[in-house]
N, C-alpha and C. Protein backbone atom coordinates (compact mmCIF):
# COMPACT_ATOMS: atom_id res chain seq x y z
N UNK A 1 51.90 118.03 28.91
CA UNK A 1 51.86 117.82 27.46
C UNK A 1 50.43 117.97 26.95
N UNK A 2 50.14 118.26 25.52
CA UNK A 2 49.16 118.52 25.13
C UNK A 2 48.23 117.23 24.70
N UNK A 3 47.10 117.04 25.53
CA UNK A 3 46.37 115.57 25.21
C UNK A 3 45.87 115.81 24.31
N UNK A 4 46.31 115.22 22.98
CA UNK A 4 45.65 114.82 21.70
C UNK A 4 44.65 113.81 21.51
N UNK A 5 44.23 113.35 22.98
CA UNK A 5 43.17 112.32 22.54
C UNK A 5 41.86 112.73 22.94
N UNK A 6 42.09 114.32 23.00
CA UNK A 6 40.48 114.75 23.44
C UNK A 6 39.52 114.57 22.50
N UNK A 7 40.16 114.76 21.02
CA UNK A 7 39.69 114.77 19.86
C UNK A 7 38.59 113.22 19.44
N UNK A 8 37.58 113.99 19.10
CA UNK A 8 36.58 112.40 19.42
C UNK A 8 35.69 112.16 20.48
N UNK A 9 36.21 113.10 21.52
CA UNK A 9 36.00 112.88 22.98
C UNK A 9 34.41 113.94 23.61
N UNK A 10 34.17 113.47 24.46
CA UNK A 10 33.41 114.47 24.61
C UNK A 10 33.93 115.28 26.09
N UNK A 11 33.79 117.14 25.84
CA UNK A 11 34.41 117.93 26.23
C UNK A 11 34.73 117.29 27.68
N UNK A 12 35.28 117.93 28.50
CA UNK A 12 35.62 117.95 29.93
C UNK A 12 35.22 119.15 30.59
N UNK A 13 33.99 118.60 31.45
CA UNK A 13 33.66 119.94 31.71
C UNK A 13 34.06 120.66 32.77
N UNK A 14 34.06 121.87 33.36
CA UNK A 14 34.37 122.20 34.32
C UNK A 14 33.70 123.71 35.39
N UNK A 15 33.75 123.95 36.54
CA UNK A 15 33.24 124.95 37.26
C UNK A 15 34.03 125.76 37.63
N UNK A 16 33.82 127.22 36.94
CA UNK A 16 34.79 128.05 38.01
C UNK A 16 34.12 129.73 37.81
N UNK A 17 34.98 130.34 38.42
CA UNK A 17 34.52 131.70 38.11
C UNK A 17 34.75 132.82 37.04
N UNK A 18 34.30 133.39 36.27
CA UNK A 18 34.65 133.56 35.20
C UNK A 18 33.83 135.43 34.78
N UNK A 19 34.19 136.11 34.65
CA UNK A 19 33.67 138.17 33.85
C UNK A 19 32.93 137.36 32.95
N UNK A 20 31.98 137.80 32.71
CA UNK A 20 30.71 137.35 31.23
C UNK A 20 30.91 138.44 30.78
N UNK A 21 30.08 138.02 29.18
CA UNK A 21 30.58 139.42 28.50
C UNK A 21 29.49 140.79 29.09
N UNK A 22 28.94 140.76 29.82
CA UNK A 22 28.46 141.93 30.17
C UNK A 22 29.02 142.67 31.54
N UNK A 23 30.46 142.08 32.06
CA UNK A 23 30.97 142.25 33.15
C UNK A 23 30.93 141.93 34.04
N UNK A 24 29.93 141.15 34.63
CA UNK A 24 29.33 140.52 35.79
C UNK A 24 29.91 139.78 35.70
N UNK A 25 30.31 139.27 36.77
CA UNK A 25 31.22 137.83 37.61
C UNK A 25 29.98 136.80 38.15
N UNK A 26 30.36 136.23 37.47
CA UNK A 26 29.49 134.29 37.67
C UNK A 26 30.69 133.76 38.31
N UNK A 27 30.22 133.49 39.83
CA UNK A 27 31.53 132.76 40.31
C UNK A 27 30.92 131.05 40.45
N UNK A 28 29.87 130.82 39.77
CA UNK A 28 30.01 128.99 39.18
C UNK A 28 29.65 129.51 37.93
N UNK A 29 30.50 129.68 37.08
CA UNK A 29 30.38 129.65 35.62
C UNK A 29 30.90 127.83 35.50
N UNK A 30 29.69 127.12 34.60
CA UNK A 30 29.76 125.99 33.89
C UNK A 30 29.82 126.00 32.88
N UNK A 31 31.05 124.95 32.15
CA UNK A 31 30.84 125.24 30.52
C UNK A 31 29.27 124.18 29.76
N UNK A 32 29.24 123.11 30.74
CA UNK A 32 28.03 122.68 30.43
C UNK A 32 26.68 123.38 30.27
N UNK A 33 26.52 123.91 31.15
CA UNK A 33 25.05 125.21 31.05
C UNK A 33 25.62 126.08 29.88
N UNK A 34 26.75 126.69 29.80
CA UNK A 34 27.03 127.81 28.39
C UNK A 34 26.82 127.15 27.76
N UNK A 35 27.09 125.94 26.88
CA UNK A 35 27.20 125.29 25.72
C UNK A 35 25.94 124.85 25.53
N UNK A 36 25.19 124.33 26.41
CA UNK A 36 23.98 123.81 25.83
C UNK A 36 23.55 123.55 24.60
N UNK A 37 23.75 122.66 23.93
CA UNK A 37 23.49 122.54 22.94
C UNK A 37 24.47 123.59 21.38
N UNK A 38 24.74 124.07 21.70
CA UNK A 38 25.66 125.11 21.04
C UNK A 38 27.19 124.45 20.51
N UNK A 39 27.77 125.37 19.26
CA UNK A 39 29.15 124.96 19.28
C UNK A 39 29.62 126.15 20.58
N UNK A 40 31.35 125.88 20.63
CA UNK A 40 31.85 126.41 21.80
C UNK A 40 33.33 126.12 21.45
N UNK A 41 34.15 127.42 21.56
CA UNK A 41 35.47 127.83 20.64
C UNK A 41 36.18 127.98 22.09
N UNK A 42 37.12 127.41 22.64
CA UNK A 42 37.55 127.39 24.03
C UNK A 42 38.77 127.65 23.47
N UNK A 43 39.51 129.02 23.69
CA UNK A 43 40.85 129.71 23.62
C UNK A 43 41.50 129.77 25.11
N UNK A 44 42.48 129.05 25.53
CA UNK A 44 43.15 129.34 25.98
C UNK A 44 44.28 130.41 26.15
N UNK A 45 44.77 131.29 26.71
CA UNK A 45 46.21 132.34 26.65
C UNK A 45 46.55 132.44 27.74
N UNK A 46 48.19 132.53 28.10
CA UNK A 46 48.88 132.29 29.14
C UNK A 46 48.77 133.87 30.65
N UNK A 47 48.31 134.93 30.36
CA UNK A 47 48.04 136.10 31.11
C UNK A 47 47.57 137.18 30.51
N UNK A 48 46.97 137.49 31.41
CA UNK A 48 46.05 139.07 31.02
C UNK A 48 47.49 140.03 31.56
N UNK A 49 47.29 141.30 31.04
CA UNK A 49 47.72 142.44 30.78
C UNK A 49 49.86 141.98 30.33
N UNK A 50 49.16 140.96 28.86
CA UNK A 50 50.49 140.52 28.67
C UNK A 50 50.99 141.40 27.09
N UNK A 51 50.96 140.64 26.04
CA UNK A 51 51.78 141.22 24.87
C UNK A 51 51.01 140.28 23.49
N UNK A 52 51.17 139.55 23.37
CA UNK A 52 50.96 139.01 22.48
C UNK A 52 48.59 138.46 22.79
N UNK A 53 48.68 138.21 24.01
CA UNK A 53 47.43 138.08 24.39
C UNK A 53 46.62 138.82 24.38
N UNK A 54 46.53 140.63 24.36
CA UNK A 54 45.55 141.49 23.71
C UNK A 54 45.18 141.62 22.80
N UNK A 55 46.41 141.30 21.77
CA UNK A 55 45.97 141.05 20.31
C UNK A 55 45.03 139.86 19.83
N UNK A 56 45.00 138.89 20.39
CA UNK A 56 44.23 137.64 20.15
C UNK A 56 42.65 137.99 20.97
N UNK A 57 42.97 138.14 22.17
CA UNK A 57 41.81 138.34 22.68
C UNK A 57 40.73 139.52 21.78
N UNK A 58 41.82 140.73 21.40
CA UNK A 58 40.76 141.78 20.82
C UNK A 58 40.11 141.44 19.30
N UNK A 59 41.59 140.45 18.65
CA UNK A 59 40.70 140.06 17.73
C UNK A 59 39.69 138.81 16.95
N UNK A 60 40.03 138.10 18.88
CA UNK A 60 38.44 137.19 18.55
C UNK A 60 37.16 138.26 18.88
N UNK A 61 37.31 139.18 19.62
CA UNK A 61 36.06 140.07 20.48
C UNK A 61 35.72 140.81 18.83
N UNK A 62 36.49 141.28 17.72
CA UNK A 62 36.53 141.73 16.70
C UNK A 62 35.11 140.68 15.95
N UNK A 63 35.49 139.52 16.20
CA UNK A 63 34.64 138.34 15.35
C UNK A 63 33.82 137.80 15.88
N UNK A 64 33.40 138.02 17.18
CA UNK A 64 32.60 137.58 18.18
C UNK A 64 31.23 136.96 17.20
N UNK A 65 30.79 138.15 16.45
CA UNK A 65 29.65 138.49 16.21
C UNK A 65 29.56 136.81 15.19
N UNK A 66 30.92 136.96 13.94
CA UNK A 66 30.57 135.73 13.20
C UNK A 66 30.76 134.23 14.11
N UNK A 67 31.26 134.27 14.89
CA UNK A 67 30.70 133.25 15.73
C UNK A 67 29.55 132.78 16.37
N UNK A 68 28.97 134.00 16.94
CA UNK A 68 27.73 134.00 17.11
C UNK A 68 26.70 133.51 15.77
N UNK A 69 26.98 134.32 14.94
CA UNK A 69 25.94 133.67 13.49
C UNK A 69 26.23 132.24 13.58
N UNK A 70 27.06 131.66 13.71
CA UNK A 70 27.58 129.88 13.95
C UNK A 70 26.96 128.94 15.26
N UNK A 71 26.06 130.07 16.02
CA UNK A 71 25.90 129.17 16.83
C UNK A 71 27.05 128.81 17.66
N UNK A 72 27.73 129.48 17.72
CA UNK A 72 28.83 129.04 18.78
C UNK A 72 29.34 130.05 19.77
N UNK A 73 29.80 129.92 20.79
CA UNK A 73 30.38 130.69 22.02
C UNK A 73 31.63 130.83 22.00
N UNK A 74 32.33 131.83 22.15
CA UNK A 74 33.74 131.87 22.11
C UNK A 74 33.59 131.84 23.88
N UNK A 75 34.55 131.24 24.30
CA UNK A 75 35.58 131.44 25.74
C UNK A 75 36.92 131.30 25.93
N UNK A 76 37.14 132.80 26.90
CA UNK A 76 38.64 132.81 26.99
C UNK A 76 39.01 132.39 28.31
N UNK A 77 40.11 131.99 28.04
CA UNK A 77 40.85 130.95 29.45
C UNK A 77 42.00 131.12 29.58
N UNK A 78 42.06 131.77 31.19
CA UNK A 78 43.81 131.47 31.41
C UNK A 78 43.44 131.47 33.20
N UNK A 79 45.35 131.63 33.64
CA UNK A 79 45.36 131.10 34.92
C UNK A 79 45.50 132.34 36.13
N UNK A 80 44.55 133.72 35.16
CA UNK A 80 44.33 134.85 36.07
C UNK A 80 43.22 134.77 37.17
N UNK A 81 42.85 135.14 38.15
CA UNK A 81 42.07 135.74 38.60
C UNK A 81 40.92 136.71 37.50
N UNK A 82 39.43 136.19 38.18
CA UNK A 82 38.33 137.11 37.96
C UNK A 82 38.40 138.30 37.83
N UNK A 83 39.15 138.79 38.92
CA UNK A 83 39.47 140.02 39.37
C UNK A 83 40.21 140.85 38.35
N UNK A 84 41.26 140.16 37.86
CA UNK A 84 42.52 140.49 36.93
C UNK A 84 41.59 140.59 35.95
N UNK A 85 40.99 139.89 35.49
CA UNK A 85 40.32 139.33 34.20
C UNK A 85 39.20 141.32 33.72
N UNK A 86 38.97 141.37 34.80
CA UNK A 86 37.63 142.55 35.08
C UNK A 86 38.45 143.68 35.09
N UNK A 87 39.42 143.79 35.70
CA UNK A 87 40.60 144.55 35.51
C UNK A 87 41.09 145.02 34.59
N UNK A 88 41.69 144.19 33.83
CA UNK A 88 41.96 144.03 32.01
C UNK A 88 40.60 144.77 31.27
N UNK A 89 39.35 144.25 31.15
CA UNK A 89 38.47 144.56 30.85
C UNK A 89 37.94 146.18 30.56
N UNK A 90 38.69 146.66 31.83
CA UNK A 90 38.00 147.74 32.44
C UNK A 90 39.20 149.27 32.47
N UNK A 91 40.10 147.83 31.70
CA UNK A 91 41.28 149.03 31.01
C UNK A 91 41.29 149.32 29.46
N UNK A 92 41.59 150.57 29.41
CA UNK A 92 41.57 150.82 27.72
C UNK A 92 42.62 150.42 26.91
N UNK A 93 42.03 150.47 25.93
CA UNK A 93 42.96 149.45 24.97
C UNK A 93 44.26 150.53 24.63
N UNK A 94 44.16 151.85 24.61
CA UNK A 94 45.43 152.76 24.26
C UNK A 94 46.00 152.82 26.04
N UNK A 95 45.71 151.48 26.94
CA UNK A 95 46.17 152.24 28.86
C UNK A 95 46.69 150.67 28.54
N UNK A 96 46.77 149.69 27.59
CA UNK A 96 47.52 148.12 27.72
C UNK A 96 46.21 147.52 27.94
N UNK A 97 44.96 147.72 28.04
CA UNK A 97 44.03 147.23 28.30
C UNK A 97 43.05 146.50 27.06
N UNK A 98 42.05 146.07 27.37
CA UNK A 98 41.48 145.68 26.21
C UNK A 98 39.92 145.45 26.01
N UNK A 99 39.43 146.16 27.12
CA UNK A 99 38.21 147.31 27.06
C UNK A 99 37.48 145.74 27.08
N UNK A 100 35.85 146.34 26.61
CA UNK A 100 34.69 145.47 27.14
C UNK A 100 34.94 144.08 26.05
N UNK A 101 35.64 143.06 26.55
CA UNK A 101 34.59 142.06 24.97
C UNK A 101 33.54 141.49 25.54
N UNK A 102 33.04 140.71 24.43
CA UNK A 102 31.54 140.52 24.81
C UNK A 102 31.64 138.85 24.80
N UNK A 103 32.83 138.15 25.10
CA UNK A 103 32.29 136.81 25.35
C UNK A 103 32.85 136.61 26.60
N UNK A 104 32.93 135.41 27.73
CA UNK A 104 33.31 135.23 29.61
C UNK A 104 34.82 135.10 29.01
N UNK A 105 35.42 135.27 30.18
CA UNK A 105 36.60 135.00 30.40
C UNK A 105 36.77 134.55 31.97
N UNK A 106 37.27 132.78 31.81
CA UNK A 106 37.54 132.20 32.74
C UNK A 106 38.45 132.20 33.53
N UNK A 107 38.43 132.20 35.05
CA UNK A 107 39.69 132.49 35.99
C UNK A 107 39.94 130.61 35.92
N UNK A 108 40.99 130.40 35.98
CA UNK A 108 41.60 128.88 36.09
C UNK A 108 43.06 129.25 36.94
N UNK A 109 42.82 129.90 38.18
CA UNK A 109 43.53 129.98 39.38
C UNK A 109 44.24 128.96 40.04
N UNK A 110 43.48 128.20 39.69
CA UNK A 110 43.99 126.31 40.08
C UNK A 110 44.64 125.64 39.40
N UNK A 111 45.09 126.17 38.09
CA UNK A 111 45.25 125.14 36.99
C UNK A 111 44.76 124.08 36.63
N UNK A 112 43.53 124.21 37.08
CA UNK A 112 42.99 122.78 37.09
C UNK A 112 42.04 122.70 35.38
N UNK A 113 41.73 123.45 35.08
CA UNK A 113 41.07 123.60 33.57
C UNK A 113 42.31 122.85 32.71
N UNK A 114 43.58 123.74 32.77
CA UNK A 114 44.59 123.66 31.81
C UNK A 114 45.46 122.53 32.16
N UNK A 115 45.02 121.98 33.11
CA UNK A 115 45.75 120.40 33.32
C UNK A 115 44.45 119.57 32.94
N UNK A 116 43.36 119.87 33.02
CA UNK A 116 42.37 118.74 32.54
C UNK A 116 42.50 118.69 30.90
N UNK A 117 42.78 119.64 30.50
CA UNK A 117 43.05 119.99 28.72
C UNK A 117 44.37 119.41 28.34
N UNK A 118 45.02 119.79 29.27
CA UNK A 118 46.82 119.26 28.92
C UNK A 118 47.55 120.08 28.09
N UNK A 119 46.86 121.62 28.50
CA UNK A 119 47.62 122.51 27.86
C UNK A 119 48.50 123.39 28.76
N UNK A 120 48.96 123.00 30.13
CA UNK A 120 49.57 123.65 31.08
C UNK A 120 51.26 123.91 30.20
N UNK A 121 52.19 124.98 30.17
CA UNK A 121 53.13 125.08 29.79
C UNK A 121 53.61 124.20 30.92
N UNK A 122 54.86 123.36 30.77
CA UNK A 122 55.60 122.53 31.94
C UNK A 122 56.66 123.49 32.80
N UNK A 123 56.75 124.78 32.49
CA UNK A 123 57.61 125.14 32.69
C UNK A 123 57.45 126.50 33.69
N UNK A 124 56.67 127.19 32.38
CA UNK A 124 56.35 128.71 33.00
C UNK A 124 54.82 128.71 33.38
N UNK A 125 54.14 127.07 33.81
CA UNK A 125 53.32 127.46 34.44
C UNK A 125 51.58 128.08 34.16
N UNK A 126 52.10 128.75 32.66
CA UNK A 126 50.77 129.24 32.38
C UNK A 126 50.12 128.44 31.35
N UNK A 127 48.77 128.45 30.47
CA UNK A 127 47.93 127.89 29.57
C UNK A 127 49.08 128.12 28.21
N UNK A 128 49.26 127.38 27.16
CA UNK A 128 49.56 127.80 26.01
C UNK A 128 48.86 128.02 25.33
N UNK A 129 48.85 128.82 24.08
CA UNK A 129 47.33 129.31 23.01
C UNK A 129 47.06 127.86 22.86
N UNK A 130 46.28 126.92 22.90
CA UNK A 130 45.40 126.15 23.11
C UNK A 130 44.15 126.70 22.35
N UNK A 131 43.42 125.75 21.84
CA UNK A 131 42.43 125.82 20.89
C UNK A 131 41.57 124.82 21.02
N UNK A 132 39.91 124.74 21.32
CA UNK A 132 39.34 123.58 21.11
C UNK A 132 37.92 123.89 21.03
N UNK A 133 37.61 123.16 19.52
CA UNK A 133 36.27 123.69 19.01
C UNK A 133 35.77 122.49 19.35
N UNK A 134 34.50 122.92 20.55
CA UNK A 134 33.29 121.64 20.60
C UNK A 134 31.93 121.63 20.20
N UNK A 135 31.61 120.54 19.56
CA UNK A 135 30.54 120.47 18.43
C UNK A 135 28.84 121.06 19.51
N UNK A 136 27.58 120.87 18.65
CA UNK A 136 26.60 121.31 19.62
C UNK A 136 26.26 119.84 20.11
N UNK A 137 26.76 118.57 20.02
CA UNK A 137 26.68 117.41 20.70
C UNK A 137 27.87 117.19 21.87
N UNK A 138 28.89 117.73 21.76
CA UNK A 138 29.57 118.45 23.45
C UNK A 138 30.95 117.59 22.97
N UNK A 139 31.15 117.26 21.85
CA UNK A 139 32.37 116.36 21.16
C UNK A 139 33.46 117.16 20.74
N UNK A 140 34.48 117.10 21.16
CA UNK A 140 35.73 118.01 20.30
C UNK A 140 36.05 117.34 19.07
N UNK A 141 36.29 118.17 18.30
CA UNK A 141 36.40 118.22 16.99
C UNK A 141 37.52 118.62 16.76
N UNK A 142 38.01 119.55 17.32
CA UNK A 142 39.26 120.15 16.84
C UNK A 142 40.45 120.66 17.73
N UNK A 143 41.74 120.05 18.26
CA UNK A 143 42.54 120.82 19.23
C UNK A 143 43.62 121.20 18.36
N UNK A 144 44.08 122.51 18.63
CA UNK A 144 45.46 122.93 18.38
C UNK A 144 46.28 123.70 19.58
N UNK A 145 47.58 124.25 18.76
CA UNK A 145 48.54 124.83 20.19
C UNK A 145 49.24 125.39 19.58
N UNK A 146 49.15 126.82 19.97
CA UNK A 146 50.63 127.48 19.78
C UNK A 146 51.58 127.84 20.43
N UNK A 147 52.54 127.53 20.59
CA UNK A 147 53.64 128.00 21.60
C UNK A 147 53.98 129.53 22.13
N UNK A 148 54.48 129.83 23.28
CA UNK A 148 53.95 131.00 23.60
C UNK A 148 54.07 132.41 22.69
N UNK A 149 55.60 132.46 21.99
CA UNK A 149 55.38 133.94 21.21
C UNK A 149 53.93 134.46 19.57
N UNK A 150 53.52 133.41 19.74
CA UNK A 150 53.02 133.07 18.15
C UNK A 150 51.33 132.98 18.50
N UNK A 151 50.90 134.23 17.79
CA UNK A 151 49.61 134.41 18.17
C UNK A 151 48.83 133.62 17.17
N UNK A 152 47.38 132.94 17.68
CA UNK A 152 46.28 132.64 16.63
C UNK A 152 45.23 134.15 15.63
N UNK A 153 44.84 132.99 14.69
CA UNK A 153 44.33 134.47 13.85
C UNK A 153 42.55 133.21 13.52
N UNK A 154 41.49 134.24 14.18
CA UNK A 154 40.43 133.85 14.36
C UNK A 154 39.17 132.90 13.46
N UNK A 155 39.93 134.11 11.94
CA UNK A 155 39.24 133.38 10.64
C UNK A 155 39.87 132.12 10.14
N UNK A 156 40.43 131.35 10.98
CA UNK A 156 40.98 129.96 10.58
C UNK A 156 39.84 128.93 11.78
N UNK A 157 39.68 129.60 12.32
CA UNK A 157 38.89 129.00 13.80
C UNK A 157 36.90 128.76 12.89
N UNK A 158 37.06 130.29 12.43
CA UNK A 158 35.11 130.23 11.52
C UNK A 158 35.73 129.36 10.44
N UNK A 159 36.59 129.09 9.80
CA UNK A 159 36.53 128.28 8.82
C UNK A 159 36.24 126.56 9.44
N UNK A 160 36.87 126.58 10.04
CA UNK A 160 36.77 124.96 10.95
C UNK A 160 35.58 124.81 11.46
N UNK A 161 35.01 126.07 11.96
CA UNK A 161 33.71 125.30 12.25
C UNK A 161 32.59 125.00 10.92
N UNK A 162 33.00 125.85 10.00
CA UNK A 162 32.27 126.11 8.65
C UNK A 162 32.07 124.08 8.18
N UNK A 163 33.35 123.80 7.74
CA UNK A 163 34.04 122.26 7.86
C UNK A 163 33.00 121.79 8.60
N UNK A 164 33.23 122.05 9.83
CA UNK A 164 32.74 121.01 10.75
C UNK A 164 31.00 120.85 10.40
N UNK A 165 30.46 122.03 10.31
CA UNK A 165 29.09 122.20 10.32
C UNK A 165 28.39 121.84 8.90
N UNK A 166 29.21 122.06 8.13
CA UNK A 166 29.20 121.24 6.50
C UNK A 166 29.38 119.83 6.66
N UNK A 167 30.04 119.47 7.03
CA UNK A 167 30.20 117.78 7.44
C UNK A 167 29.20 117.09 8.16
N UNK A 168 28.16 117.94 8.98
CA UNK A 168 27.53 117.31 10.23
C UNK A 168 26.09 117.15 8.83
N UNK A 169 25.97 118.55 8.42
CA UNK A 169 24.84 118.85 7.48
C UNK A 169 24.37 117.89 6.27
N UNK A 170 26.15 117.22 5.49
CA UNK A 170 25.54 117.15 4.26
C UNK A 170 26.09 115.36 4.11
N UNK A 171 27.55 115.35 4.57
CA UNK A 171 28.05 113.80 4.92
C UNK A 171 29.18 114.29 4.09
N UNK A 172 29.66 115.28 3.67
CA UNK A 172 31.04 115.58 2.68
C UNK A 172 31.89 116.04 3.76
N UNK A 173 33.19 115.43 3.18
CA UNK A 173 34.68 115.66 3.89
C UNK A 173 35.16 116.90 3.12
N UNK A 174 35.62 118.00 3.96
CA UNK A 174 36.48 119.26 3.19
C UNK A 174 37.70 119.38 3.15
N UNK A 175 37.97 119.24 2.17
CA UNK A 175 39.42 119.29 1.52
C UNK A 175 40.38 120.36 2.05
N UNK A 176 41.55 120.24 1.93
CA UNK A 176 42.46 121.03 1.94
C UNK A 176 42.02 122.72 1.55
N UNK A 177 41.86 123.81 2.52
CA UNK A 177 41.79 124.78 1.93
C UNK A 177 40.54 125.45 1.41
N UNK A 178 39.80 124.24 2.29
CA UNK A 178 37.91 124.40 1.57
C UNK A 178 37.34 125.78 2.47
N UNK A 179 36.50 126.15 1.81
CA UNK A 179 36.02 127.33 2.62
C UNK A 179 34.03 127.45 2.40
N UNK A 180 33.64 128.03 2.56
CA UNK A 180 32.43 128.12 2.81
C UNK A 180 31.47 128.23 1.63
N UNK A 181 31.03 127.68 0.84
CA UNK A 181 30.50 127.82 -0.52
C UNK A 181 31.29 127.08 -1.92
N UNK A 182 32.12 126.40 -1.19
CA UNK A 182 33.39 125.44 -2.24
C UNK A 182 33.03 124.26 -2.15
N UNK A 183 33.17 123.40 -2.97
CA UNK A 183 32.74 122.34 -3.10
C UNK A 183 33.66 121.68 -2.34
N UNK A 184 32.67 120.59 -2.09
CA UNK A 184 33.79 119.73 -0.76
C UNK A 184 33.47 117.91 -1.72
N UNK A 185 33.45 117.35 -1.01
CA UNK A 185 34.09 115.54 -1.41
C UNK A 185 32.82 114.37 -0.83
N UNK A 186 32.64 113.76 -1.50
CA UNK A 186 31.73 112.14 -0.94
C UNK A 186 32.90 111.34 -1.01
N UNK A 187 32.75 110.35 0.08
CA UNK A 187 34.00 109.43 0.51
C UNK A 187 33.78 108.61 -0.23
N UNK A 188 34.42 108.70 -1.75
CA UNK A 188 34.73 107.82 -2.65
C UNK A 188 35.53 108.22 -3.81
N UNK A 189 36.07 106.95 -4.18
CA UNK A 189 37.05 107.57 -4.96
C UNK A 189 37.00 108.51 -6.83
N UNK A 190 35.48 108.13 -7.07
CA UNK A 190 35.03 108.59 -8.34
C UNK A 190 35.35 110.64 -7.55
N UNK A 191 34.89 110.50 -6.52
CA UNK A 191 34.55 112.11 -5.81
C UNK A 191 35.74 112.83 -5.60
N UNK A 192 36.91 112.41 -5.27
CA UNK A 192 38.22 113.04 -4.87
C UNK A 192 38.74 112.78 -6.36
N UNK A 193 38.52 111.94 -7.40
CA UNK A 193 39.07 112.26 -8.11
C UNK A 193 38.91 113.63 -9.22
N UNK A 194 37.48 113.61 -9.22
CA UNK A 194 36.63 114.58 -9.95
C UNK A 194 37.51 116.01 -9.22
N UNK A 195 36.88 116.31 -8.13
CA UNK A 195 37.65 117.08 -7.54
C UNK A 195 39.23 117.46 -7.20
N UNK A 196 40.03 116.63 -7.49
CA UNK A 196 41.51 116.89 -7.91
C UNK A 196 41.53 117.12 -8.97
N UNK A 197 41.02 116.65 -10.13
CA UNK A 197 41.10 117.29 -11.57
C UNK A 197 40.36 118.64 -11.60
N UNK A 198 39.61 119.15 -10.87
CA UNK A 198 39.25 120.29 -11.14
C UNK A 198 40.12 121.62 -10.54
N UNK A 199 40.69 120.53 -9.42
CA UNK A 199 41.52 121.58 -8.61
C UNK A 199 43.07 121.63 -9.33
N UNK A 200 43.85 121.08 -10.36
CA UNK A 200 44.38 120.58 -11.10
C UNK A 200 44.12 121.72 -11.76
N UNK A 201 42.97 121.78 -12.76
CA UNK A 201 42.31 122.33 -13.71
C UNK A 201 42.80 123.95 -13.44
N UNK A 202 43.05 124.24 -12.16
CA UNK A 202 42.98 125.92 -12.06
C UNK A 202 44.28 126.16 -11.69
């Protein structure tokens, strides 16, 4: 089952081997040394050279870059082999493949990542889309899950950290639907009200 009490928590870290984005195999890839200080966008997906998982993978590698402007690391995770992982990599995207991206992709051969997360499917065994944004103080902030046919879409992921990094910055809570340059809330009630009448207003 999916542990919802990571949230609050600080990450769980772990060692394994993992393709970096320049192809090279780090076989002790730590998420502690990657993160250092950094945010860190930990995507889980259930297999490489699958169906619904090239599309996600190609289009976080699509957004890599605005993550990077965030200060944050994307990593992908499932329960392939290195090997597989470099494999995939090193196939073209018109051969089922999904060519170079530029952030690691972790082998979790053991299941031991996706049982420390509690995103193991119970059934078939593999990671479910799993989601977990950790702050640059090593705290999760944010878990989600999608069940296996139902892909994530990336610009919901930069908005959350947007939230998150607005919140750390200024002490305002973001509302429903807030986005990056929108006015957000002081935890009081003169502030949410102002701001429902304006949102009202349109």
């Amino acid at each position: 089952m999916f542990n919802s009490t990571l949230v609050g928590q600080r990450f769980p870290d772990f060692t394994s081997a993992a393709v970096m984005g320049d192809g090279s195999i780090n076989s002790t890839f730590n998420l502690a040394e990657i993160i250092n200080n950094k945010f860190a966008v930990l995507f889980f997906y259930p297999l490489d050279f699958t169906f619904v998982c090239p599309t996600e993978l190609l289009a976080f590698n699509q957004s890599w870059q605005s993550f990077q402007d965030k200060n944050a690391e994307l990593i992908a995770i499932s329960v392939d082999s290195e090997f597989s992982h470099l494999a995939w990599r090193n196939t073209s995207v018109k051969q089922g493949g999904i060519g170079p991206v530029k952030y690691p992709m972790v082998s979790d051969l053991s299941h031991e990542i996706c049982q420390l997360y509690g995103v193991e499917h119970p059934v078939k065994k593999v990671a479910y889309r799993a989601t977990c944004i950790i702050d640059n103080a090593g705290i999760i902030r944010h878990q989600s899950i999608n069940d296996l046919p139902i892909g994530r879409e990336p610009s919901e992921y930069l908005r959350l950290l947007d939230a998150i990094i607005h919140h750390d910055t200024h002490g305002e809570v973001c509302p429903a639907g807030w986005q990056k340059g929108k006015p957000a809330m002081e935890t009081n009630q003169a502030s949410v009200a102002a701001y429902l009448e304006e949102m009202m207003a349109d």
